[in-house]
N, C-alpha and C. Protein backbone atom coordinates (compact mmCIF):
# COMPACT_ATOMS: atom_id res chain seq x y z
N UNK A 1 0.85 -1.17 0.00
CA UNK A 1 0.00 0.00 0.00
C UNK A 1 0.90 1.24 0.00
N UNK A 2 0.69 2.23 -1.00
CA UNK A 2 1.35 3.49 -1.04
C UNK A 2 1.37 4.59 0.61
N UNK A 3 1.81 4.86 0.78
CA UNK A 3 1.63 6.12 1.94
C UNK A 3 0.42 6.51 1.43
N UNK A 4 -0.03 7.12 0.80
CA UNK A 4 -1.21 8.04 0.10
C UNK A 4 -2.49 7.33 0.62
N UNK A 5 -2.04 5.91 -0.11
CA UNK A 5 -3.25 5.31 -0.11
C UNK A 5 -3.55 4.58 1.63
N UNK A 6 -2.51 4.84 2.18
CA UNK A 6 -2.62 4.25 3.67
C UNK A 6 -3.39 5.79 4.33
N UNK A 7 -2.68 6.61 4.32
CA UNK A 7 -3.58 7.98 4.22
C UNK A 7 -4.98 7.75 4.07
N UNK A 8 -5.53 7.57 3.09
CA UNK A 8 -6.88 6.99 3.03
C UNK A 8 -7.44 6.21 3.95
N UNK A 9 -6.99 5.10 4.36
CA UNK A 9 -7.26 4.44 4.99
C UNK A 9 -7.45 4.58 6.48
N UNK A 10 -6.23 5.35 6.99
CA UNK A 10 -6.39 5.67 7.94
C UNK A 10 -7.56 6.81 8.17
N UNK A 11 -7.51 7.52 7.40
CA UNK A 11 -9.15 8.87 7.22
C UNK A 11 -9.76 8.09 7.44
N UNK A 12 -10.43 7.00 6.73
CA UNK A 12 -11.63 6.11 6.70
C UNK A 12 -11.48 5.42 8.28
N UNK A 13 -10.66 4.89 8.59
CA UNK A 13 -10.51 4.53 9.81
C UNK A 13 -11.28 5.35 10.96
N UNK A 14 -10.41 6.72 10.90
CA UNK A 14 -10.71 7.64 11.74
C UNK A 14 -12.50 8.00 11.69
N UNK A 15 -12.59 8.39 10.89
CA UNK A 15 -14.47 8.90 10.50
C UNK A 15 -15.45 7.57 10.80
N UNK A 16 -14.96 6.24 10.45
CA UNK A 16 -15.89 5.29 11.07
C UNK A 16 -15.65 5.15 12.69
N UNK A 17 -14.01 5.76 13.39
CA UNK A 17 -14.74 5.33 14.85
C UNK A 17 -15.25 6.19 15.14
N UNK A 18 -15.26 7.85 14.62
CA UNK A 18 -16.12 8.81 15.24
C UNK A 18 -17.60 8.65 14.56
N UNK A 19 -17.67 7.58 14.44
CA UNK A 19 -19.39 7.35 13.61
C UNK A 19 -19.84 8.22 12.47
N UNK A 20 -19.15 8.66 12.04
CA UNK A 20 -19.24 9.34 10.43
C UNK A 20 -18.74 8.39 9.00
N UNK A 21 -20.54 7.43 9.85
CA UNK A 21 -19.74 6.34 8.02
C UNK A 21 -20.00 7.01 7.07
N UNK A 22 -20.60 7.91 7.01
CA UNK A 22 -20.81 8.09 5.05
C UNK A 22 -18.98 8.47 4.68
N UNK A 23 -18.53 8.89 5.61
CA UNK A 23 -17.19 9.88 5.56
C UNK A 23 -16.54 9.22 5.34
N UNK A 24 -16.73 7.58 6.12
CA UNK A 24 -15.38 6.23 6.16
C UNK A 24 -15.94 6.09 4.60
N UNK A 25 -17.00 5.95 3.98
CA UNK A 25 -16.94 5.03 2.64
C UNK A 25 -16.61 5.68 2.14
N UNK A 26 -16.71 7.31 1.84
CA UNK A 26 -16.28 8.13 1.13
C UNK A 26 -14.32 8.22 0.75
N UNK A 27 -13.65 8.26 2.19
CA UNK A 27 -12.38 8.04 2.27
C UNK A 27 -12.33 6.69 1.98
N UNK A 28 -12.56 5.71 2.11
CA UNK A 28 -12.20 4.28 1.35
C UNK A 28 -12.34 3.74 -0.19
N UNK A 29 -13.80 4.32 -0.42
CA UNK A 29 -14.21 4.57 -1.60
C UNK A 29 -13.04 5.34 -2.12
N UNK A 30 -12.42 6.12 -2.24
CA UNK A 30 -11.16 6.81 -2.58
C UNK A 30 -9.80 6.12 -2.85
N UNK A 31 -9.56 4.99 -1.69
CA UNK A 31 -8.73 3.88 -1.38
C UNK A 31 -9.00 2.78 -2.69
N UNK A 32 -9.80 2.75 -2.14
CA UNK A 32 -10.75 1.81 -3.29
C UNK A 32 -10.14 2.10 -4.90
N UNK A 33 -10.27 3.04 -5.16
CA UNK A 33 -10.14 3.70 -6.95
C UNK A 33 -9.08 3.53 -6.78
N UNK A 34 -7.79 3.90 -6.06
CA UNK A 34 -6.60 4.05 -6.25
C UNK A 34 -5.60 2.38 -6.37
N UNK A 35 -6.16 1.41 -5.16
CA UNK A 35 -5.61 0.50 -5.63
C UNK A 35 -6.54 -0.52 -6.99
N UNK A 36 -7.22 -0.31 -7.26
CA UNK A 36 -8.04 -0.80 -8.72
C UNK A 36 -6.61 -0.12 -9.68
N UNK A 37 -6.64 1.11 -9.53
CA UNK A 37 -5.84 1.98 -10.99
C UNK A 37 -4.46 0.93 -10.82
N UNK A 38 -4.09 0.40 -9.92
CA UNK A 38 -2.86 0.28 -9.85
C UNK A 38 -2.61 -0.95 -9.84
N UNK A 39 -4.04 -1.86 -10.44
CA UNK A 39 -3.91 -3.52 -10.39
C UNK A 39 -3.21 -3.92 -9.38
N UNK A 40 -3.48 -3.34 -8.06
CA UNK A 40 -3.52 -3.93 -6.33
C UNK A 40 -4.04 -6.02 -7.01
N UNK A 41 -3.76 -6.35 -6.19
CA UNK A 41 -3.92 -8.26 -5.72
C UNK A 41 -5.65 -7.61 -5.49
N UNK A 42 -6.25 -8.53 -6.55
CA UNK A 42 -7.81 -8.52 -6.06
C UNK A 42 -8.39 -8.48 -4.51
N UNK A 43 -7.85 -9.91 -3.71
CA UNK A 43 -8.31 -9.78 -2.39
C UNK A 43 -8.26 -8.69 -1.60
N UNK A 44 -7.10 -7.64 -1.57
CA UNK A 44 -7.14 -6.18 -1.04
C UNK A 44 -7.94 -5.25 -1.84
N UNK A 45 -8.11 -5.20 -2.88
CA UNK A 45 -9.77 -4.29 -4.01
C UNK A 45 -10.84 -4.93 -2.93
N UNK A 46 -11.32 -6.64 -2.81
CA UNK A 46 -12.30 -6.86 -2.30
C UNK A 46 -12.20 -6.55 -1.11
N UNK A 47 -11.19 -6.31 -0.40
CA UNK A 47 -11.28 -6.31 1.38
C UNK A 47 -11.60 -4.24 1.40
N UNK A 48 -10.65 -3.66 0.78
CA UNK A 48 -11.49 -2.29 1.01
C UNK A 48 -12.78 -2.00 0.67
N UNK A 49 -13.57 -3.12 -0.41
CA UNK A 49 -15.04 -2.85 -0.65
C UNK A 49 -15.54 -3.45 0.63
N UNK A 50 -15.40 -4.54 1.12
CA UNK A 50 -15.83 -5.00 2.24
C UNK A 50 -16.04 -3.89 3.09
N UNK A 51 -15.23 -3.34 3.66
CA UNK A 51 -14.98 -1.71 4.46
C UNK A 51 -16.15 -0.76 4.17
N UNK A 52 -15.81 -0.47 2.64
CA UNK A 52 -16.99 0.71 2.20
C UNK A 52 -18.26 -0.20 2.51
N UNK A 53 -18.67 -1.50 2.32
CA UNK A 53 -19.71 -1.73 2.43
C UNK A 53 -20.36 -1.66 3.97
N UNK A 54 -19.43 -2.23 4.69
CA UNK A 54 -19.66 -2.26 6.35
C UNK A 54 -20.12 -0.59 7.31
N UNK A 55 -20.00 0.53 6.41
CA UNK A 55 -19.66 1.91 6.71
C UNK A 55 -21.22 1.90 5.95
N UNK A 56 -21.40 1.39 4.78
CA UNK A 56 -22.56 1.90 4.03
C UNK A 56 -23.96 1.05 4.71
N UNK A 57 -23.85 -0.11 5.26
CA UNK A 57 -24.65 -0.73 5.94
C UNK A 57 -25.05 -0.13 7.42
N UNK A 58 -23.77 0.90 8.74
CA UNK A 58 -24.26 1.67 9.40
C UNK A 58 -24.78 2.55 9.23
N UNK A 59 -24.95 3.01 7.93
CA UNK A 59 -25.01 3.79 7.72
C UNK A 59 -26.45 3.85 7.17
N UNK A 60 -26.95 2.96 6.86
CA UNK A 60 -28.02 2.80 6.33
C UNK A 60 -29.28 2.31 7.79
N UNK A 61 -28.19 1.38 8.32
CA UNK A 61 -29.07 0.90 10.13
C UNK A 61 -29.54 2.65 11.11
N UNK A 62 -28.34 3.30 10.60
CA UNK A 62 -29.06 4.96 11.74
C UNK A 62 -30.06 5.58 10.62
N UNK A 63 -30.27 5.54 9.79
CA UNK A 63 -31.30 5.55 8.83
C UNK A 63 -32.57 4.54 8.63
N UNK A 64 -32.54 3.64 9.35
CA UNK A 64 -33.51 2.37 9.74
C UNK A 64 -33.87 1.78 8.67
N UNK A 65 -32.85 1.73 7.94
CA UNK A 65 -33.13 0.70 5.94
C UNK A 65 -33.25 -0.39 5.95
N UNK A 66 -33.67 -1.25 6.54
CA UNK A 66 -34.09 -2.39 6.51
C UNK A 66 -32.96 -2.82 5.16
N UNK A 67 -33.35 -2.90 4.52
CA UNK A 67 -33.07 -3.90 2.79
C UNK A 67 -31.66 -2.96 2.49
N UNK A 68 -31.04 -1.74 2.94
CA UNK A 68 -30.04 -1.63 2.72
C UNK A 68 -29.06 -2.29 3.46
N UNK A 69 -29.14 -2.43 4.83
CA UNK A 69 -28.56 -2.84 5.76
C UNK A 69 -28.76 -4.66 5.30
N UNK A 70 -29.63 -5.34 4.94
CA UNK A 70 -29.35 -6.82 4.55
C UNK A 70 -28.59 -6.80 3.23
N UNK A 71 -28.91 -5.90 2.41
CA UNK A 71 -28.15 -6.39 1.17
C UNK A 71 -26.63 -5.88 1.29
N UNK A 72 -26.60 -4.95 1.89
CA UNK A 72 -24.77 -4.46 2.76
C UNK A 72 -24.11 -5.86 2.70
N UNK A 73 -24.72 -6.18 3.95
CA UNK A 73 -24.58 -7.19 4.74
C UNK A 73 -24.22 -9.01 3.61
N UNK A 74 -25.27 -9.15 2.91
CA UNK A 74 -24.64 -10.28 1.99
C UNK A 74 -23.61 -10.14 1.21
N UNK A 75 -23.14 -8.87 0.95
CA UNK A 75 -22.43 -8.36 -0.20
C UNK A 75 -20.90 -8.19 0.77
N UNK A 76 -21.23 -7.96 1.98
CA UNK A 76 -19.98 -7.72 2.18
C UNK A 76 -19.21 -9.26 2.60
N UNK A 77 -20.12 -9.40 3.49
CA UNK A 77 -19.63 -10.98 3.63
C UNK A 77 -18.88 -11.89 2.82
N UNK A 78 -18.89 -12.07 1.95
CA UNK A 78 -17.92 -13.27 1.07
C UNK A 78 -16.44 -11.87 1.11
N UNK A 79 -16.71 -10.81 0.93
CA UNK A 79 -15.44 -10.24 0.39
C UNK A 79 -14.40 -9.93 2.07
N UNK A 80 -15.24 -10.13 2.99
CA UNK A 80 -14.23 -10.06 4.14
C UNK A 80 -14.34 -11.23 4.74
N UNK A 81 -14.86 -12.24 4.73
CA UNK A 81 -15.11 -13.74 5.90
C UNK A 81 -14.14 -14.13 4.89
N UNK A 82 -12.95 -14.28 4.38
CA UNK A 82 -11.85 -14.80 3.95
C UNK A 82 -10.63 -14.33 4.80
N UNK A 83 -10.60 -13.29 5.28
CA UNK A 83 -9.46 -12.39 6.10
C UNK A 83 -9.59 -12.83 7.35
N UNK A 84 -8.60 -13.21 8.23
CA UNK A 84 -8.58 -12.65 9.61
C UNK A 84 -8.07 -11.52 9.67
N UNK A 85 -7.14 -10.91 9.38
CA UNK A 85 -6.56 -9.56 9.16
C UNK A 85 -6.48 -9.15 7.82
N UNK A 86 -6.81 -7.49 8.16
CA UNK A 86 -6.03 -6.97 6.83
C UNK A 86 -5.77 -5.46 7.03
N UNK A 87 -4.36 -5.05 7.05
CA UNK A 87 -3.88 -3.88 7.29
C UNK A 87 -4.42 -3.89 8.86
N UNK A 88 -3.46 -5.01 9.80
CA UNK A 88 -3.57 -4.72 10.96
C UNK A 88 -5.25 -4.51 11.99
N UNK A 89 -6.34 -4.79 10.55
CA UNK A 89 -7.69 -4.80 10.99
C UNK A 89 -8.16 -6.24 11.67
N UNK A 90 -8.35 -6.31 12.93
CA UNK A 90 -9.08 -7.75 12.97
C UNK A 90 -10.55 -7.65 12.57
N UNK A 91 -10.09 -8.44 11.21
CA UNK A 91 -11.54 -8.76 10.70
C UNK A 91 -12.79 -9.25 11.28
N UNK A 92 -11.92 -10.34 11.54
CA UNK A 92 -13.05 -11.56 12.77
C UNK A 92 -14.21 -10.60 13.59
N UNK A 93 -13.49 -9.62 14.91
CA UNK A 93 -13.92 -8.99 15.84
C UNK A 93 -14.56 -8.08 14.55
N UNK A 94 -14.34 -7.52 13.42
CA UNK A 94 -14.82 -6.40 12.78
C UNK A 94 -16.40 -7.20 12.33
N UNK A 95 -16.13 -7.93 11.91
CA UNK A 95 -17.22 -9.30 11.44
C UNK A 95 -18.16 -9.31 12.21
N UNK A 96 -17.89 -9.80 13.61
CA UNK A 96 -18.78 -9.68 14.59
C UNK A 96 -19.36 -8.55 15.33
N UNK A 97 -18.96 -7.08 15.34
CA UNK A 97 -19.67 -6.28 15.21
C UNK A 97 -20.31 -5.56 14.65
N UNK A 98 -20.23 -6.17 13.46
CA UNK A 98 -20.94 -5.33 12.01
C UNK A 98 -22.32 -6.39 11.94
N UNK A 99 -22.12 -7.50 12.71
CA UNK A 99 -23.31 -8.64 12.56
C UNK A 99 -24.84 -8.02 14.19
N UNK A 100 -24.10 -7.98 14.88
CA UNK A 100 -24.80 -6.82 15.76
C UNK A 100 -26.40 -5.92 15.10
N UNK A 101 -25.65 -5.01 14.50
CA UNK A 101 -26.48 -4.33 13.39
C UNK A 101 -27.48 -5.13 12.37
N UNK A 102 -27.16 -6.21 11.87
CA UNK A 102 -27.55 -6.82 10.74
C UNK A 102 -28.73 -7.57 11.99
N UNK A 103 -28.76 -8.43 12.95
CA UNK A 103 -29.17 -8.57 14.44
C UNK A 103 -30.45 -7.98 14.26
N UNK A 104 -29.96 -6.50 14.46
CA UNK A 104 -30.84 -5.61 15.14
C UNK A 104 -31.92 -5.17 14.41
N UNK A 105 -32.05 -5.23 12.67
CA UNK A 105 -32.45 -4.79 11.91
C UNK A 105 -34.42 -5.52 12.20
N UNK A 106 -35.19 -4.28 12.56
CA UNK A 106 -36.72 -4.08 12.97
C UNK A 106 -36.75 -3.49 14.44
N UNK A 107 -35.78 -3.97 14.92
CA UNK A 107 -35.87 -3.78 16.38
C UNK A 107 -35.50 -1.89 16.59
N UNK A 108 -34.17 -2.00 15.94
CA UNK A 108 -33.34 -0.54 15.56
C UNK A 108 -32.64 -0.38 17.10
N UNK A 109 -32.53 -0.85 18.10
CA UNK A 109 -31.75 -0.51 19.52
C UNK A 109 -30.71 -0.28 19.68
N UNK A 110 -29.56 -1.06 18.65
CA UNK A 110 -28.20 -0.80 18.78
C UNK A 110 -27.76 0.35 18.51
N UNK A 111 -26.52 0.98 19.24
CA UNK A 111 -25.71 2.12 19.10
C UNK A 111 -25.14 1.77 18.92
N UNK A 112 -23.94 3.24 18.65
CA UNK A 112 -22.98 3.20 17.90
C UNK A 112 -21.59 3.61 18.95
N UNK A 113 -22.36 3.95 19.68
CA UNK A 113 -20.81 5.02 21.03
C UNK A 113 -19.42 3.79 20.82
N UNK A 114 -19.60 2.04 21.01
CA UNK A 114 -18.25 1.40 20.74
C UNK A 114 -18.39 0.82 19.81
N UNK A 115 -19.13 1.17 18.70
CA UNK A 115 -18.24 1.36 17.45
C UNK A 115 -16.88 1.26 17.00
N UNK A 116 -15.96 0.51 16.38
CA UNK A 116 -14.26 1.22 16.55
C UNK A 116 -13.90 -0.53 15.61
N UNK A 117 -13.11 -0.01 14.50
CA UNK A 117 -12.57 -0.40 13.83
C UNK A 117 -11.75 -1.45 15.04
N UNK A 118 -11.55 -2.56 14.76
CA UNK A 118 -10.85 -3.24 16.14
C UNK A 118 -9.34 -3.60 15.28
N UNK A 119 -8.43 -3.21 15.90
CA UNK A 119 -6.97 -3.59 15.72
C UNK A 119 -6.70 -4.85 15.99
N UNK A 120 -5.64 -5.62 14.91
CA UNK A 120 -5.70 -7.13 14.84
C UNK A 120 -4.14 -6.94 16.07
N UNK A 121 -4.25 -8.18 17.12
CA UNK A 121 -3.19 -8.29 17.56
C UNK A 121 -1.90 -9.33 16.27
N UNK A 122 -0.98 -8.42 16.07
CA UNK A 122 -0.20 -9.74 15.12
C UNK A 122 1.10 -9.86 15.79
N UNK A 123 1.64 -11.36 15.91
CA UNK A 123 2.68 -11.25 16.55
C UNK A 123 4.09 -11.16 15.06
């Protein structure tokens, strides 16, 4: 990953733990174009869509979208349940709180306050 494009990433990082997903997909979505232009290894194209999608699915749950938040949700799945990590992200723990939401969808109860991109321990 370029500096630039880690730049990105980290923005997107930052704006999804302060709960400003449109902001994380927007900065990833950005990530996104840059490693496509640069014929990046597919699985990292699919793991930052995974991202934008997981940002576009909270994003759609504080908006109470029913059918955005499930179709998020199938779409993102195959492109991140291959990763345990990626760029130091634990997927797994990311997996399982993005499933929370998907959970909650009629009910609408879950918040967002621990929210937070979860850091992979790597030895």
């Amino acid at each position: 990953m370029t500096k630039a494009e880690n730049n990105l990433l980290q923005e997107g990082i930052q704006e999804f733990n302060s709960t400003r997903f449109w902001h994380a997909h927007e900065s990833w979505e950005d990530l996104w174009n840059s490693l496509k232009r640069r014929e990046a290894p597919r699985p990292e194209i699919l793991g930052v869509q995974g991202l934008i999608q997981t940002a576009a699915l909270l994003y759609n749950h504080q908006r109470e979208k029913r059918r955005g938040v499930l179709n998020q949700w199938e779409k993102l799945l195959p492109k991140l349940d291959v990763w345990t990590h990626i760029w130091h992200i634990d997927v797994i723990a990311h997996l399982r709180q993005i499933q929370r939401f998907v959970e909650d969808v009629d009910t609408w109860n879950e918040t967002y306050d621990d929210v937070r991109i979860p850091v992979a321990e790597l030895e």
